[in-house]
Protein backbone atom coordinates (compact mmCIF):
# COMPACT_ATOMS: atom_id res chain seq x y z
CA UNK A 1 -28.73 8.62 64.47
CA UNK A 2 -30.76 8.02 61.06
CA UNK A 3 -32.51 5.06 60.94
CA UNK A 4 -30.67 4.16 57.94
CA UNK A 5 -27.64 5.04 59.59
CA UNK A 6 -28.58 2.40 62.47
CA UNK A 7 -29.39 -0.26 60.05
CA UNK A 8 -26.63 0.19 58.52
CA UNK A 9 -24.11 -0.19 61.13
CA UNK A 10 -26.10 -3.26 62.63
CA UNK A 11 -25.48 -4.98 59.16
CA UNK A 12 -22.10 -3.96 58.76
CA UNK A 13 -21.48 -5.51 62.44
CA UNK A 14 -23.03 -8.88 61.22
CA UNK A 15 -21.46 -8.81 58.17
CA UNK A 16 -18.09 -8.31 59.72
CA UNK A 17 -18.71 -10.96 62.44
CA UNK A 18 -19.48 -13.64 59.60
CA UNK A 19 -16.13 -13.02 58.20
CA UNK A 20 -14.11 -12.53 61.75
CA UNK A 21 -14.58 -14.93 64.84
CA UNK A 22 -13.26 -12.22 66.93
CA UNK A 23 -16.46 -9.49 66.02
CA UNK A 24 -18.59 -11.34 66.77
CA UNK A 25 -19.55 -11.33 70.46
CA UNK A 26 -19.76 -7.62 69.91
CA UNK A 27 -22.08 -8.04 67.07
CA UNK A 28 -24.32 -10.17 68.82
CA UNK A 29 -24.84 -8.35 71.90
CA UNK A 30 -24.75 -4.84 69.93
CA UNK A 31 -27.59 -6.44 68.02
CA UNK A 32 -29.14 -8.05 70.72
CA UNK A 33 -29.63 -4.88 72.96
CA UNK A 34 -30.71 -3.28 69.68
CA UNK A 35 -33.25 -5.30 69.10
CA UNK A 36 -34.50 -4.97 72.59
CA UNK A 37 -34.47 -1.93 73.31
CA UNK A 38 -36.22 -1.06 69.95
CA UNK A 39 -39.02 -3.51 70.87
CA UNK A 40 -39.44 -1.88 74.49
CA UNK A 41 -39.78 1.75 73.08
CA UNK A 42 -42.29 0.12 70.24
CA UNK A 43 -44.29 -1.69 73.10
CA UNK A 44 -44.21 1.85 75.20
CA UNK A 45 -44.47 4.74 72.66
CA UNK A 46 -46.46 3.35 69.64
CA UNK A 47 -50.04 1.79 69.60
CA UNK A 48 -51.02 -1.17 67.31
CA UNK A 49 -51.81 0.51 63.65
CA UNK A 50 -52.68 -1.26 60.25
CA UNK A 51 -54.01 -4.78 60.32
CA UNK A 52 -53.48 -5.02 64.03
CA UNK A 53 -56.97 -2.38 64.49
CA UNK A 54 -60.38 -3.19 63.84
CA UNK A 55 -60.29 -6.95 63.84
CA UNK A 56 -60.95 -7.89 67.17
CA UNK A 57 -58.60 -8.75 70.24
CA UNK A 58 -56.77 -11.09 68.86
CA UNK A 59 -54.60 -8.69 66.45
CA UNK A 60 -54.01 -6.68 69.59
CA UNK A 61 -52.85 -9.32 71.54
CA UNK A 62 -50.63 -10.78 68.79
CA UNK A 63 -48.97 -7.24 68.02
CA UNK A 64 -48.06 -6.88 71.76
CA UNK A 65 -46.77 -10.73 71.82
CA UNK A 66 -44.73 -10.45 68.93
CA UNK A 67 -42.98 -7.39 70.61
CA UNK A 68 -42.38 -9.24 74.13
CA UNK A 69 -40.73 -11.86 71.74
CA UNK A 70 -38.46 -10.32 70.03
CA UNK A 71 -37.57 -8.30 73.19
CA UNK A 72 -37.12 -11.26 74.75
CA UNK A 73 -35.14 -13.26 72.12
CA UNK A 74 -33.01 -9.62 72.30
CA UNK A 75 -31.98 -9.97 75.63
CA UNK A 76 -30.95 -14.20 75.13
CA UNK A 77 -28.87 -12.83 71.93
CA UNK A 78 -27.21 -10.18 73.75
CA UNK A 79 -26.48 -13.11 76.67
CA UNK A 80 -25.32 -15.68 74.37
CA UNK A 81 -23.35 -12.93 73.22
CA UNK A 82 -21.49 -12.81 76.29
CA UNK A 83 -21.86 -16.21 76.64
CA UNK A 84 -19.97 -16.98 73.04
CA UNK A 85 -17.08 -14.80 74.25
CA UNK A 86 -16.16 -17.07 77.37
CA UNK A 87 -15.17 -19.97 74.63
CA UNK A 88 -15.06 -18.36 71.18
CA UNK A 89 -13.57 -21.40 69.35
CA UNK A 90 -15.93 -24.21 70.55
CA UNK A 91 -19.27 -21.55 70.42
CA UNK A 92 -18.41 -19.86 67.11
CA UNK A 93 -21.29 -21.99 65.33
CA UNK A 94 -23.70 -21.86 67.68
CA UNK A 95 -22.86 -17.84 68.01
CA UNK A 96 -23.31 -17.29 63.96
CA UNK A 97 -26.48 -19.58 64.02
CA UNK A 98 -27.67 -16.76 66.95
CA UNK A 99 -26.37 -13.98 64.98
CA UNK A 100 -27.99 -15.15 61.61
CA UNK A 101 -31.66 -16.23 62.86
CA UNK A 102 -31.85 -12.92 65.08
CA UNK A 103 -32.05 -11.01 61.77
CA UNK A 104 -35.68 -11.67 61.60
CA UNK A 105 -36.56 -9.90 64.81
CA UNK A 106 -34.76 -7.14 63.80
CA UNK A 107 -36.63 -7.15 60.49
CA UNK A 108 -40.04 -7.24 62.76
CA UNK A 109 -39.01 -4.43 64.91
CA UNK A 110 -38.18 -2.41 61.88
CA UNK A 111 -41.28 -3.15 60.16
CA UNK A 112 -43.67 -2.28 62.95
CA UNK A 113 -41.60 1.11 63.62
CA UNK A 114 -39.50 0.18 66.45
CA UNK A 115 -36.80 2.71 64.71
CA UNK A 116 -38.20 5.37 64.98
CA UNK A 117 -37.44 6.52 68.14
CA UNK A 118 -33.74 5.45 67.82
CA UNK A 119 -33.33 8.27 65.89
């Protein structure tokens, strides 16, 4: 897939889980295993570029710890994903409030290139 394409559907899946209680466990883990796996292939296939060069360690170091991050907050959203499904009334809230703050990561992922290799 494009990386348009893959960016698109993600949205759409949010989008559609917003509006429908029942989408969204599948929009959560869908975007939560995104996210990961986007952050491992960035982590394995990609060095640090840009900003993150030529500045010392510590741009290293904070290029590689923002990637463990947000593959690590993509594995807890694609849990609570599962996790939202065994009581979707009483969880709905705390689901959405998942759903809506793990837009970010996949905004960092993105940014840094973690996309590319989707496609």
């Amino acid at each position: 897939m494009e990386l348009m394409a893959v960016i698109v559907r993600i949205l759409a899946l949010i989008s559609d889980a917003c509006r429908n209680a029942e989408k969204l466990p599948a929009a959560m883990i869908s975007c939560g295993v995104v996210e990961a796996a986007a952050a491992i292939f960035l982590a394995a296939f990609k060095a640090p570029g840009g900003i993150f060069l030529h500045h010392g360690k510590a741009p290293f170091y904070l290029y590689y710890g923002i990637i463990g991050g947000v593959a690590i907050f993509g594995f807890a959203e694609a849990w609570a994903g599962f996790w939202v499904s065994g009581d979707l009334n009483g969880r709905r809230v705390v689901g959405k409030t998942i759903l809506w703050v793990g837009i970010l990561p996949l905004v960092l992922v993105t940014a840094l290139g973690g996309f590319v290799f989707m496609g």
